[in-house]
N, C-alpha and C. Protein backbone atom coordinates (compact mmCIF):
# COMPACT_ATOMS: atom_id res chain seq x y z
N UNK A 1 -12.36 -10.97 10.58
CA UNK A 1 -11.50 -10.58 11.68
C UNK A 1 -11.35 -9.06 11.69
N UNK A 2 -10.93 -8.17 12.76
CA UNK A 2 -10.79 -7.20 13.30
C UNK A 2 -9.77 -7.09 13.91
N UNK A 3 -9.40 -5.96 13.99
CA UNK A 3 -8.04 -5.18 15.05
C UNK A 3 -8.72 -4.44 16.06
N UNK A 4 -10.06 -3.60 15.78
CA UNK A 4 -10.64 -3.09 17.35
C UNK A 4 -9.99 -1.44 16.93
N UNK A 5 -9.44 -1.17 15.83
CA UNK A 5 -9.01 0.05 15.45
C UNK A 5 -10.52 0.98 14.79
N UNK A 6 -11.18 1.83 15.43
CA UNK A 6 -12.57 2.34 15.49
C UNK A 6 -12.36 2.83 13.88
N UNK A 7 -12.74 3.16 12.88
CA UNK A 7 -12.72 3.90 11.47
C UNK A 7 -13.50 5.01 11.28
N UNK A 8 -14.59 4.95 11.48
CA UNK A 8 -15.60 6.02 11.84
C UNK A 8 -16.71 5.77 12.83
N UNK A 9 -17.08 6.68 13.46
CA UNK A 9 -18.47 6.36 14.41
C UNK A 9 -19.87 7.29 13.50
N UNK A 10 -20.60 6.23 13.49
CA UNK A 10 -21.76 6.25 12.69
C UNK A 10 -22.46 6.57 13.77
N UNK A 11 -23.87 6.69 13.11
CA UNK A 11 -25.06 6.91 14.20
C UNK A 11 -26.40 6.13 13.41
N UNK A 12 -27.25 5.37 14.32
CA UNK A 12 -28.29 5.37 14.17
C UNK A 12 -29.71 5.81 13.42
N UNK A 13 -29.92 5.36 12.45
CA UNK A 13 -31.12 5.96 11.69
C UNK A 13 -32.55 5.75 12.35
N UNK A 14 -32.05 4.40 12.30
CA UNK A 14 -33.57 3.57 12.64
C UNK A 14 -32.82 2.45 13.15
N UNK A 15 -34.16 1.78 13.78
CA UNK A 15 -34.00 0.13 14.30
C UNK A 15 -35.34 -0.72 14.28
N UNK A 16 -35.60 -1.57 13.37
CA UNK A 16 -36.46 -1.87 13.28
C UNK A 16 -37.13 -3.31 13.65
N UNK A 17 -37.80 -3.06 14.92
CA UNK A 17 -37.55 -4.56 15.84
C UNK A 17 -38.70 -5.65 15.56
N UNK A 18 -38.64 -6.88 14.81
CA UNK A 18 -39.64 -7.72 14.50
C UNK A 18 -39.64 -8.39 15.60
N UNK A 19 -40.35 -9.78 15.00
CA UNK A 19 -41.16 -10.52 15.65
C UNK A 19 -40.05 -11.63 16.66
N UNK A 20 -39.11 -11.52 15.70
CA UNK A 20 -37.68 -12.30 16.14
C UNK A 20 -36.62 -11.66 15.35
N UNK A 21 -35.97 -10.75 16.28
CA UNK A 21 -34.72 -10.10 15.47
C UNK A 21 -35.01 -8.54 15.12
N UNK A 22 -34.21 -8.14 14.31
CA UNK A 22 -34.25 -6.74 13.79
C UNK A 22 -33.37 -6.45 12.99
N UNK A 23 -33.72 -5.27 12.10
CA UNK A 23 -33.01 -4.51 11.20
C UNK A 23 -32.77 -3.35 11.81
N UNK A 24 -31.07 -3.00 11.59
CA UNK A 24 -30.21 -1.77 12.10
C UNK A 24 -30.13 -0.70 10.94
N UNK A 25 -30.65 0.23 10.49
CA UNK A 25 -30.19 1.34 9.62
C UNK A 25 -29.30 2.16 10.33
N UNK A 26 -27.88 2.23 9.71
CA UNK A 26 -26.92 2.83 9.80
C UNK A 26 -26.66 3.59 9.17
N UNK A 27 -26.32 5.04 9.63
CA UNK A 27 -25.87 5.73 9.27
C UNK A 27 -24.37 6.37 8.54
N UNK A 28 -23.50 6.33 7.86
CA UNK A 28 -22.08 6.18 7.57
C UNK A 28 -21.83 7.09 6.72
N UNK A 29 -20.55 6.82 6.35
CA UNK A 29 -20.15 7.09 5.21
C UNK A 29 -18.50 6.67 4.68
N UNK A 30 -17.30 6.92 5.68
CA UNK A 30 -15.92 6.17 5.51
C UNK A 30 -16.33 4.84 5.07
N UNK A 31 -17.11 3.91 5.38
CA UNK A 31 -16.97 2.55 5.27
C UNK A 31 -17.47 2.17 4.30
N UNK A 32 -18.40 3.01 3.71
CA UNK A 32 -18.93 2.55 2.49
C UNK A 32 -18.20 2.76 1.26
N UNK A 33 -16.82 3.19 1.62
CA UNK A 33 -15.99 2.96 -0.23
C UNK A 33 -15.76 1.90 -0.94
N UNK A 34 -15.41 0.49 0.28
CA UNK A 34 -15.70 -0.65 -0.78
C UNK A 34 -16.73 -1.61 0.31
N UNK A 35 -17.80 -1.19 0.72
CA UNK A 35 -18.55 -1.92 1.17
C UNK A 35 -19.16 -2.79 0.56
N UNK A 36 -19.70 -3.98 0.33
CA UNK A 36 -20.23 -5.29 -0.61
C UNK A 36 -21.03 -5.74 -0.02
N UNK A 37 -22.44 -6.09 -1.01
CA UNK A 37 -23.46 -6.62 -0.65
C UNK A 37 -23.15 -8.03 0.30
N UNK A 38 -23.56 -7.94 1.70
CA UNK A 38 -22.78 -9.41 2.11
C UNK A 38 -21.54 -9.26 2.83
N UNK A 39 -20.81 -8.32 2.68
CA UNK A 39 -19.82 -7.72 3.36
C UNK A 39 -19.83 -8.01 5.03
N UNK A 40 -18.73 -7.47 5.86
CA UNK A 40 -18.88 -7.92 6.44
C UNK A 40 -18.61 -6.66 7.92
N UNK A 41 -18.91 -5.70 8.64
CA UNK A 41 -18.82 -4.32 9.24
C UNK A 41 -18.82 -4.57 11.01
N UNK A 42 -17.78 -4.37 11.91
CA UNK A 42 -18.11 -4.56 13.39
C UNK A 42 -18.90 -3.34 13.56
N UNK A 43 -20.15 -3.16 14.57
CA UNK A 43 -20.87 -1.95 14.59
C UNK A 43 -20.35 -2.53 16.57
N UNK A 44 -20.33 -1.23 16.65
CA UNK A 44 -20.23 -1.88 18.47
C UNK A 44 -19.26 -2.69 18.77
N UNK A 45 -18.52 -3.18 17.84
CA UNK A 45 -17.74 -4.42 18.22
C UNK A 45 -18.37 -5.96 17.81
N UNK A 46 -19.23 -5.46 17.11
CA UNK A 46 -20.26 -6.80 16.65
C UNK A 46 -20.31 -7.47 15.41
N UNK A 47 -20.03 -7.97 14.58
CA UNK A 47 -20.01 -8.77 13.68
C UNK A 47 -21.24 -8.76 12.76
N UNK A 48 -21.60 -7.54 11.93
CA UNK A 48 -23.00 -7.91 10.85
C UNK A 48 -22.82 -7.82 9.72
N UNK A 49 -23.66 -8.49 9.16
CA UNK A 49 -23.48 -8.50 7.82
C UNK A 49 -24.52 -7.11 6.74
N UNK A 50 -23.57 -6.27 5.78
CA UNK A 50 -24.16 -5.45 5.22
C UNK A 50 -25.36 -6.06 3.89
N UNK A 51 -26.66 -5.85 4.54
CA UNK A 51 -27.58 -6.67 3.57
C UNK A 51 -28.28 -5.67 2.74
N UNK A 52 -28.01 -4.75 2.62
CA UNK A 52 -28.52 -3.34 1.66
C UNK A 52 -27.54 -2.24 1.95
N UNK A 53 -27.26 -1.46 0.85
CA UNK A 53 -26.23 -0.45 0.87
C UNK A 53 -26.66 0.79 -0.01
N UNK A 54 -26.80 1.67 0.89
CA UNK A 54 -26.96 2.98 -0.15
C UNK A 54 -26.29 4.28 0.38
N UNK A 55 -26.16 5.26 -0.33
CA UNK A 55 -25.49 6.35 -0.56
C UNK A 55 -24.46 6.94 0.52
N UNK A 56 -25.78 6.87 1.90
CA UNK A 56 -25.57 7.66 3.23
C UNK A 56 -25.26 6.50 4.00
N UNK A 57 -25.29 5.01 3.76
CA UNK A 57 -25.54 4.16 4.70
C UNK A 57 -25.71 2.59 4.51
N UNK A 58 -25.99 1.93 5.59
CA UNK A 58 -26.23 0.05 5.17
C UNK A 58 -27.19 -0.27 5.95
N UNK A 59 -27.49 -1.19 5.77
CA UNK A 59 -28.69 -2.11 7.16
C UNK A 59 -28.07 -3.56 7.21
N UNK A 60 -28.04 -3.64 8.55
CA UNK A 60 -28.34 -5.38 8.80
C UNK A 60 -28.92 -5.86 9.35
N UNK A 61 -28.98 -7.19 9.25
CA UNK A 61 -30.02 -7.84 10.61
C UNK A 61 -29.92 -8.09 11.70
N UNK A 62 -30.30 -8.35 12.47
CA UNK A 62 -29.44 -8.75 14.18
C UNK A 62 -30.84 -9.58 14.45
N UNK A 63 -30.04 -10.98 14.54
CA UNK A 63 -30.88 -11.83 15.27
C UNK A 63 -31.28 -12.12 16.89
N UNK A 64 -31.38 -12.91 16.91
CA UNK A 64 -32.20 -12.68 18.54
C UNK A 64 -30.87 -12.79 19.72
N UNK A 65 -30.01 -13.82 18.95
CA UNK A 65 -29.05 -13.97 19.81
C UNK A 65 -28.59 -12.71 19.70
N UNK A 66 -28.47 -11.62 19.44
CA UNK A 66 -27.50 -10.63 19.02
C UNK A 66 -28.02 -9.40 19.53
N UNK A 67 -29.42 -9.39 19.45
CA UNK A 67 -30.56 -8.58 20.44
C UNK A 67 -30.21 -9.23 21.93
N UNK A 68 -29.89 -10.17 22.65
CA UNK A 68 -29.85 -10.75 23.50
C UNK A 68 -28.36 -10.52 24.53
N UNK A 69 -27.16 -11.25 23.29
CA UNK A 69 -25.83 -10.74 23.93
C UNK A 69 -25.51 -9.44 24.26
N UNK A 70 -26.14 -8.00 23.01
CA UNK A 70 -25.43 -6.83 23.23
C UNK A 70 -25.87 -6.18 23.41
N UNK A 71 -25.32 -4.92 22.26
CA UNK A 71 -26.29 -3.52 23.23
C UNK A 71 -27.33 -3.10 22.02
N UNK A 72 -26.63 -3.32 21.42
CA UNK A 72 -27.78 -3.14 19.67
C UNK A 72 -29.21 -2.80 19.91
N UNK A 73 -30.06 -3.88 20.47
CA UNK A 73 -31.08 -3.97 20.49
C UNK A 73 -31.45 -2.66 21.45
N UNK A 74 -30.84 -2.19 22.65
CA UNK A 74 -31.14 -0.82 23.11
C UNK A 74 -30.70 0.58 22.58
N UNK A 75 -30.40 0.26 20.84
CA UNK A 75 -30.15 1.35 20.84
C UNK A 75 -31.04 2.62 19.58
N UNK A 76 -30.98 3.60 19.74
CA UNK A 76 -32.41 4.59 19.04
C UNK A 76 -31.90 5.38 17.96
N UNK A 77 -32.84 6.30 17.03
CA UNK A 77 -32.37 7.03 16.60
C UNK A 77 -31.18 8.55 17.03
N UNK A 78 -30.30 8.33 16.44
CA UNK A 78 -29.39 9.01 16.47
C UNK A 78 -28.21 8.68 17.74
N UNK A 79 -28.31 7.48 18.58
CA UNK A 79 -27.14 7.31 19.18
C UNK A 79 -26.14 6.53 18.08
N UNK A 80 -24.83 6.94 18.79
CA UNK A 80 -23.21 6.43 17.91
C UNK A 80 -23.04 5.14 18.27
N UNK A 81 -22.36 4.81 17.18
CA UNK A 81 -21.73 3.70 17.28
C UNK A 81 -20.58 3.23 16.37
N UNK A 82 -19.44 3.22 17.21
CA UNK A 82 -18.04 2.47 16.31
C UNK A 82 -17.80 1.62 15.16
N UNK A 83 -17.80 1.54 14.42
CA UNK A 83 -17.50 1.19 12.96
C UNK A 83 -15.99 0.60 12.19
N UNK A 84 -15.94 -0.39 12.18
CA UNK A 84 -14.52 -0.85 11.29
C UNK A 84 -15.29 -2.22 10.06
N UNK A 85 -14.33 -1.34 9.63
CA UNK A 85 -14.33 -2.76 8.43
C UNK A 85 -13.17 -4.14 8.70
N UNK A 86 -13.46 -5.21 7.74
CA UNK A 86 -12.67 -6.48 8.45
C UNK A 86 -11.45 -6.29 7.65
N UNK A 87 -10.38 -6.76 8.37
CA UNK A 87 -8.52 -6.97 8.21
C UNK A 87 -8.53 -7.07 6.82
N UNK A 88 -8.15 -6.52 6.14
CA UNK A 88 -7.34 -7.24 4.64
C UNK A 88 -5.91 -7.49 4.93
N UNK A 89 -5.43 -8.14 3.90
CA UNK A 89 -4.00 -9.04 4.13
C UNK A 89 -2.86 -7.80 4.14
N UNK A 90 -3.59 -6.55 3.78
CA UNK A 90 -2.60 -5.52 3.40
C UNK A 90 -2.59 -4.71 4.50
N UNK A 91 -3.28 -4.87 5.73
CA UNK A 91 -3.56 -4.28 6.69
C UNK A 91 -2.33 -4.19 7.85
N UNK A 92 -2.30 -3.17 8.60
CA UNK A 92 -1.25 -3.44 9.59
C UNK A 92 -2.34 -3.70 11.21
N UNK A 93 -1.95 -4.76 11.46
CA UNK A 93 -2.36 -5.19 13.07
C UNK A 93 -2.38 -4.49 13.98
N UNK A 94 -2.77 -3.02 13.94
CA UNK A 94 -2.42 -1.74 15.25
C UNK A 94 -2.78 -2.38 16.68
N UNK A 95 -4.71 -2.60 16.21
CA UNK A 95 -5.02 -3.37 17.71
C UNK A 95 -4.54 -4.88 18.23
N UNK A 96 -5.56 -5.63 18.42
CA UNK A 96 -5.32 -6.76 18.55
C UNK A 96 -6.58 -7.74 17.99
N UNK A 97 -6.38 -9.22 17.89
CA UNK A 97 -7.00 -9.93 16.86
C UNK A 97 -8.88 -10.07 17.29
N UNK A 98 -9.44 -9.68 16.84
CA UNK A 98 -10.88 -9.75 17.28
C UNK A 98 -11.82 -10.37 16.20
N UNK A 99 -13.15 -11.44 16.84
CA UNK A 99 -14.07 -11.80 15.77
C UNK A 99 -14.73 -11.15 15.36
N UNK A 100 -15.36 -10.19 16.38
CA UNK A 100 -16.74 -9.37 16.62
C UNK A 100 -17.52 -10.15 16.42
N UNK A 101 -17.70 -11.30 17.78
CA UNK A 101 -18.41 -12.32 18.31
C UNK A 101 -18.20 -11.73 19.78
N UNK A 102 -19.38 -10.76 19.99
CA UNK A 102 -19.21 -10.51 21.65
C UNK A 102 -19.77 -11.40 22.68
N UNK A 103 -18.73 -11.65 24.01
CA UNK A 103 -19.10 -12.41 24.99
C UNK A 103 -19.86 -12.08 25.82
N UNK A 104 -20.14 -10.42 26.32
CA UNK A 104 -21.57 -10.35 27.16
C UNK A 104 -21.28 -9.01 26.79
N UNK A 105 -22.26 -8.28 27.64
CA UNK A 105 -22.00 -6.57 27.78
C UNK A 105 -22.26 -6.49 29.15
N UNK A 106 -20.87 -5.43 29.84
CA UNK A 106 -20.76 -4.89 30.98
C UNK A 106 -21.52 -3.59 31.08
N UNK A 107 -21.23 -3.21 32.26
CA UNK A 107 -21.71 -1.46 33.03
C UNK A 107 -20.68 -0.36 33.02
N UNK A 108 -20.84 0.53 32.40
CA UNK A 108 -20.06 1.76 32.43
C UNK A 108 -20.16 2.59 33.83
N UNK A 109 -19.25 1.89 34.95
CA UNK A 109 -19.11 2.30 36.46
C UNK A 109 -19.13 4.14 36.44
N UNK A 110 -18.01 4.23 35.13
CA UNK A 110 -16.96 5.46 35.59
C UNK A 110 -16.29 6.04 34.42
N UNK A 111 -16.29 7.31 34.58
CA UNK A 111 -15.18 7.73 34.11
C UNK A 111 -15.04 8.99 34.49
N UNK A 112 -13.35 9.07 34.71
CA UNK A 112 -12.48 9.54 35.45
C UNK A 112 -11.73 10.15 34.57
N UNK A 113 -11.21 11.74 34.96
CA UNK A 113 -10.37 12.17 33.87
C UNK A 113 -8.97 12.28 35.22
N UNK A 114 -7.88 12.14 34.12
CA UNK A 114 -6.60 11.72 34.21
C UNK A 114 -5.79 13.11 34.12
N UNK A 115 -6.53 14.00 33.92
CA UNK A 115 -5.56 15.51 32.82
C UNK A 115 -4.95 15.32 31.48
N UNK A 116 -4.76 16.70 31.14
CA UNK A 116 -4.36 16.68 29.50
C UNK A 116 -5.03 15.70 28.76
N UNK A 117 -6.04 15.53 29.00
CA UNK A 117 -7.81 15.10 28.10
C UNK A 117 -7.29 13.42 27.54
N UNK A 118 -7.01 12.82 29.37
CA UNK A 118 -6.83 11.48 29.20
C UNK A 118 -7.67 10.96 30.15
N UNK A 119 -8.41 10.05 30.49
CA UNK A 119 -9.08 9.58 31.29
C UNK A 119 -9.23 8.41 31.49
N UNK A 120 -9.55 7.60 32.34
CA UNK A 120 -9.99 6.39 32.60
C UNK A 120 -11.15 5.90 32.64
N UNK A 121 -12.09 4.88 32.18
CA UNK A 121 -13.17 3.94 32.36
C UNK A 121 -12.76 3.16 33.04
N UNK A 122 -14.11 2.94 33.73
CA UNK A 122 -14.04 1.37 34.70
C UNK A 122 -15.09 1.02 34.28
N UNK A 123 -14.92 -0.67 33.90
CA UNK A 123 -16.36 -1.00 33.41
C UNK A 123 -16.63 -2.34 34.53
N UNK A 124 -17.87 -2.72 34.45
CA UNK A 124 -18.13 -4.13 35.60
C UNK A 124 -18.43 -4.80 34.22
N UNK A 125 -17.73 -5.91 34.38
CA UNK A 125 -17.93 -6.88 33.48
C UNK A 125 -18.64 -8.18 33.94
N UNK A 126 -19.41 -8.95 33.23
CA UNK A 126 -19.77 -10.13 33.81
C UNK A 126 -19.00 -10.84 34.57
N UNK A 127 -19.07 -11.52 35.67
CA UNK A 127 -18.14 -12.50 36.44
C UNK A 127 -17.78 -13.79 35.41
N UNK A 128 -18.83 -14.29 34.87
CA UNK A 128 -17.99 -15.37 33.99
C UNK A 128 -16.84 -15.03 33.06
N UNK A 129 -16.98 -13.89 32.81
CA UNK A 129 -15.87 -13.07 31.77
C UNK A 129 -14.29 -12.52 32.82
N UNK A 130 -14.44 -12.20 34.14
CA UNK A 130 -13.38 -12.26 34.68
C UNK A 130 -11.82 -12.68 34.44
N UNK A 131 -12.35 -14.63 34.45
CA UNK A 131 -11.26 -14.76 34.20
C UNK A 131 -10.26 -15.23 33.30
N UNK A 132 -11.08 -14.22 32.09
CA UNK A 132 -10.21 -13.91 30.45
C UNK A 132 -9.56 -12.91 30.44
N UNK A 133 -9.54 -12.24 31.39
CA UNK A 133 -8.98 -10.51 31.30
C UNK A 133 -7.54 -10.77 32.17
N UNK A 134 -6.69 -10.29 32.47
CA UNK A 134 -5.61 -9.91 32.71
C UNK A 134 -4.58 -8.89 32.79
N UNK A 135 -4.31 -7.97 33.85
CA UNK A 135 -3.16 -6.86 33.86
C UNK A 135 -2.54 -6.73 32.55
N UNK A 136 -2.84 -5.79 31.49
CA UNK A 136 -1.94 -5.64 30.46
C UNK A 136 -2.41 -6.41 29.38
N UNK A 137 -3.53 -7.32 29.29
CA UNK A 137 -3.56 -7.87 28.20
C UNK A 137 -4.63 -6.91 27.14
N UNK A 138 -5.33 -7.94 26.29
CA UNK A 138 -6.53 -6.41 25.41
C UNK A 138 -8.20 -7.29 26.02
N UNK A 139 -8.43 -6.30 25.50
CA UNK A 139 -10.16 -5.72 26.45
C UNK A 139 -10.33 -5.38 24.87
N UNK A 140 -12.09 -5.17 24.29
CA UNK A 140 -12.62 -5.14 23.19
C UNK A 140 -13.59 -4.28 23.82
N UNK A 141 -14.29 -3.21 23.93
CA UNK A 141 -15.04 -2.22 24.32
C UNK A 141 -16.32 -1.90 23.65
N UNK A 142 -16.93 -2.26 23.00
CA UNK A 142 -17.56 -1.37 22.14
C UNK A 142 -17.00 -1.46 20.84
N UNK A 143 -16.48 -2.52 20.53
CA UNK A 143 -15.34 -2.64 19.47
C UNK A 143 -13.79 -2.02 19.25
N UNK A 144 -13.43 -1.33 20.39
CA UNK A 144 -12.53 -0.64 20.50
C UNK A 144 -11.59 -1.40 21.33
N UNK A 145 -10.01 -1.57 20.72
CA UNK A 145 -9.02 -2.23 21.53
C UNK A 145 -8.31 -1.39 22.49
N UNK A 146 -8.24 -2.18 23.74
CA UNK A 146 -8.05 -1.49 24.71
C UNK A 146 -6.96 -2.52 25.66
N UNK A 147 -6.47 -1.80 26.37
CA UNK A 147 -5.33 -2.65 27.50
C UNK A 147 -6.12 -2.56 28.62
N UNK A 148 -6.42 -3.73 29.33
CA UNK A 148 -6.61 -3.64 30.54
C UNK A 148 -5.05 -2.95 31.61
N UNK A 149 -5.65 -2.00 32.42
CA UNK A 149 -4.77 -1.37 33.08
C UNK A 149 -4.83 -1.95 34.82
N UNK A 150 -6.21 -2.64 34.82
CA UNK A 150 -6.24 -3.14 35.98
C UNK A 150 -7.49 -4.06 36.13
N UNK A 151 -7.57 -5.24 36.93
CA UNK A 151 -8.73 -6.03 36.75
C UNK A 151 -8.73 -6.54 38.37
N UNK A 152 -9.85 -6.15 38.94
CA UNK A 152 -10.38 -7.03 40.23
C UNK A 152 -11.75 -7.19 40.74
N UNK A 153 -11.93 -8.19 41.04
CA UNK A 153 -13.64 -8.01 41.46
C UNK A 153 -14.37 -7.80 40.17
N UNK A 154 -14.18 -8.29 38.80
CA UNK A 154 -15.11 -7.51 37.59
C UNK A 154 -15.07 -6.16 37.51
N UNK A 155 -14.15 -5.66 38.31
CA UNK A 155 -13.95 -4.33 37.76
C UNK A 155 -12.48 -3.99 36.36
N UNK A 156 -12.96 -3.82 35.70
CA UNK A 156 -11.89 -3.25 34.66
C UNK A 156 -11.58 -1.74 34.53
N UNK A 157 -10.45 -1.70 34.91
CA UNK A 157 -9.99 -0.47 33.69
C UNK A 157 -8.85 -0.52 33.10
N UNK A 158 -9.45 0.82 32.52
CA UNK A 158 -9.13 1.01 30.79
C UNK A 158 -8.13 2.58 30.64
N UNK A 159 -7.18 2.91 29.95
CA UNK A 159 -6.80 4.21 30.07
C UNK A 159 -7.48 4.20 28.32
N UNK A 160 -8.08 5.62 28.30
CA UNK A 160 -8.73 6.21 27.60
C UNK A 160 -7.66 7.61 26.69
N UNK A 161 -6.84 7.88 25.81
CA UNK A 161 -6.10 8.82 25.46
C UNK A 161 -6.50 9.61 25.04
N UNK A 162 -6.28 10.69 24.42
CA UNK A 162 -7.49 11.79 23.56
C UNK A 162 -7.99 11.60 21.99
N UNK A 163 -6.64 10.80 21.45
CA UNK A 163 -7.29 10.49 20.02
C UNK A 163 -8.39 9.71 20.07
N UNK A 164 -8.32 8.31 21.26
CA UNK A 164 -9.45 7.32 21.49
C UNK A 164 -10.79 7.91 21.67
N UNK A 165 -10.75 8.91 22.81
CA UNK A 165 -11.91 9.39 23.04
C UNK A 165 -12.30 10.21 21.90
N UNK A 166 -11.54 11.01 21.21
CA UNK A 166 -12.53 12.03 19.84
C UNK A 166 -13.01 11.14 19.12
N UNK A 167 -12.40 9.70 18.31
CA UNK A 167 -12.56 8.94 17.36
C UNK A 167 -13.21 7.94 17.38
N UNK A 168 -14.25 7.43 18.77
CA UNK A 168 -14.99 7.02 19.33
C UNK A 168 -16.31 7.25 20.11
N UNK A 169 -17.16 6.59 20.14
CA UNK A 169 -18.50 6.87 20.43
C UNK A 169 -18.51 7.16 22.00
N UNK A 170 -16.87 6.77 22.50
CA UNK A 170 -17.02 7.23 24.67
C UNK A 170 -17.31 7.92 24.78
N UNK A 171 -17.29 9.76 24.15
CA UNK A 171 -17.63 11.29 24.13
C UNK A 171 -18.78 10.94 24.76
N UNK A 172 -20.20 9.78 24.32
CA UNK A 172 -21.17 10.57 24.37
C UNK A 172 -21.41 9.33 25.49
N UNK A 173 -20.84 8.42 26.07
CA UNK A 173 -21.06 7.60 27.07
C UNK A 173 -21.08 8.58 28.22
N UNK A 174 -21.95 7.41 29.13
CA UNK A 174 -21.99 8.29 30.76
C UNK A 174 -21.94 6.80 31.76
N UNK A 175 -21.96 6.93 32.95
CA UNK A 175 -22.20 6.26 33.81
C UNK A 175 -23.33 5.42 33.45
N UNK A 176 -23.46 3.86 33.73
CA UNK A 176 -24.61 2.94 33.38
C UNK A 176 -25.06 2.38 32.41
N UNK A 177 -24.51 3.80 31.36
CA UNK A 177 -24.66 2.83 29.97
C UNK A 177 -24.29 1.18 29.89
N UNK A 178 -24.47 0.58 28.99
CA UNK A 178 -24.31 -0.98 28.74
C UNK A 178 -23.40 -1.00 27.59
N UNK A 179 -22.07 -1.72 27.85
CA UNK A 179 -20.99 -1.40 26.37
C UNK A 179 -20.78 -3.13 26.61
N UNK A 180 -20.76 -3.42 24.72
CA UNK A 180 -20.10 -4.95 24.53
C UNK A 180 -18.83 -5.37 25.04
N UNK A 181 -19.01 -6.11 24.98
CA UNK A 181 -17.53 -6.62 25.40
C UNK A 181 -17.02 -7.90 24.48
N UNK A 182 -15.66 -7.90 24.25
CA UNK A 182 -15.14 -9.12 23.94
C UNK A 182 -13.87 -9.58 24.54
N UNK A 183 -13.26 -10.50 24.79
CA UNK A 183 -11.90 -10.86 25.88
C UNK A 183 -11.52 -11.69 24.78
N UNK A 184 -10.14 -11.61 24.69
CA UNK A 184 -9.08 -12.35 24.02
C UNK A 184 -9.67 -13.64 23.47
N UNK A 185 -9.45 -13.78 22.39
CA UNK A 185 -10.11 -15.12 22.22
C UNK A 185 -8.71 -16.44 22.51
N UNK A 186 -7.63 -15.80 21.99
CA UNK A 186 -6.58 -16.24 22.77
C UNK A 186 -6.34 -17.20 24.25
N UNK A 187 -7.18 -15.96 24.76
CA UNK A 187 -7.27 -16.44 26.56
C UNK A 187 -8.23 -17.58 26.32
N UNK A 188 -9.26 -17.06 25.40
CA UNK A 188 -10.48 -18.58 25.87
C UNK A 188 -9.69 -19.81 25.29
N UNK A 189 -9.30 -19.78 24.46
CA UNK A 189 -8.51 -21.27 23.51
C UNK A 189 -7.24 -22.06 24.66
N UNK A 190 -6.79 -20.60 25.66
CA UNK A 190 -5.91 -21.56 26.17
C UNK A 190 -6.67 -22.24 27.71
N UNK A 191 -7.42 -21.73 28.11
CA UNK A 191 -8.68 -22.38 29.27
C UNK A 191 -9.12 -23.29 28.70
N UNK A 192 -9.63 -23.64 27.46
CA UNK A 192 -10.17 -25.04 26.87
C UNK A 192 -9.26 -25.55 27.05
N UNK A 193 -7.99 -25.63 26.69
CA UNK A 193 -6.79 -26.62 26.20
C UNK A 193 -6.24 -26.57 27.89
N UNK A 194 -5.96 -26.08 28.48
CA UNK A 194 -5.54 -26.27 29.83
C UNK A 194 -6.83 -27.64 30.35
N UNK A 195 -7.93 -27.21 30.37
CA UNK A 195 -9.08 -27.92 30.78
C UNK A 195 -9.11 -28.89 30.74
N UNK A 196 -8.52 -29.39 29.24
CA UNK A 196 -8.82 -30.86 28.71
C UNK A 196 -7.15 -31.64 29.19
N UNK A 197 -6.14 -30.68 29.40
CA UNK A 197 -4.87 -31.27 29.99
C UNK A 197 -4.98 -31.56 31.67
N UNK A 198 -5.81 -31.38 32.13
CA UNK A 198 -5.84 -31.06 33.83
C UNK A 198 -6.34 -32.82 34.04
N UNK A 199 -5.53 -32.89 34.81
CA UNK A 199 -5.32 -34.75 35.30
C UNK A 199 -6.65 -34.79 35.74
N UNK A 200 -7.53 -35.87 35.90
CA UNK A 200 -8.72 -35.50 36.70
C UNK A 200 -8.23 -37.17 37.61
N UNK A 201 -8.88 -36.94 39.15
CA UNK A 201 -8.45 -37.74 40.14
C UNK A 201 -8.85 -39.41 39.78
């Protein structure tokens, strides 16, 4: 589990794309103080497992589904990417509760500065993902927890503050890019359970 609270943004070494799947060389260094063979690191907001660890860095694998759901698989030497390690019991809950099991990846419409180096994103999110989001509830970005500030038509936004943007990989986003996404898992558990309560005729 995750809070969506970014720790460091790493960058890209390598990506090394087989026959089915790939290996991510990551670049780091905050995360590796008690990193463990097997461990467990959101990159993007994504859920991998650390399967080699050395000095500057880790690698994992990303299987096809994972090349498929996110953005991983488009990404090269030397682009960023957001970094947290998973909840310990000693942890305080800043963001909100996340698997880093992403549900699709949207479009980076926009971004809009606000003044005093605050700005807004609008992202288009998949339509099946719509209607998990909600005025005020949390949005998962790129692994980053976020409040939806407004949702219509698959359009989201997001207010962006200045610590978010330095301590995050948005600096180097632009228009079109492709960012993960994850929606409340909350919201999905109560659409199943509504689903299975709904009288049928």
């Amino acid at each position: 589990m995750f809070t969506g609270i970014v720790e460091e943004v790493g960058s890209v070494e390598a990506i090394d794309h087989h026959k089915a799947g790939a290996r991510l060389l990551v670049k780091c260094a905050r995360v590796l103080s008690d990193l463990t063979l097997g461990a467990s690191v959101a990159v993007n907001g994504v859920c991998l497992t650390a399967v080699d660890i050395r000095v500057d860095g880790f690698s994992a694998d990303l299987a096809p589904e994972t090349l498929h759901k996110t953005n991983l698989g488009g990404l090269g030497p030397g682009d960023l990417m957001n970094l947290e390690r998973p909840l310990s019991l000693q942890t305080r809950l800043s963001g909100h509760i996340m698997q880093g099991h992403v549900d699709g990846t949207g479009a980076l419409e926009e971004i809009r500065s606000l003044g005093d180096d605050n700005r807004e994103i609008v992202v288009r999110v998949p339509e099946e993902l719509d209607r998990f989001l909600v005025y005020k509830g949390s949005i998962a970005i790129d692994g980053i927890s976020l409040t939806v500030a407004s949702v219509e038509n698959s359009l989201v936004r997001v207010a962006i503050i200045p610590h978010t943007w330095d301590a995050t990989n948005l600096k180097r986003r632009s228009a079109g890019d492709k960012v993960n996404i994850e929606c409340d898992m909350i919201a999905k558990h109560v659409e199943k359970l509504v689903g299975r309560l709904t009288v049928k005729p």
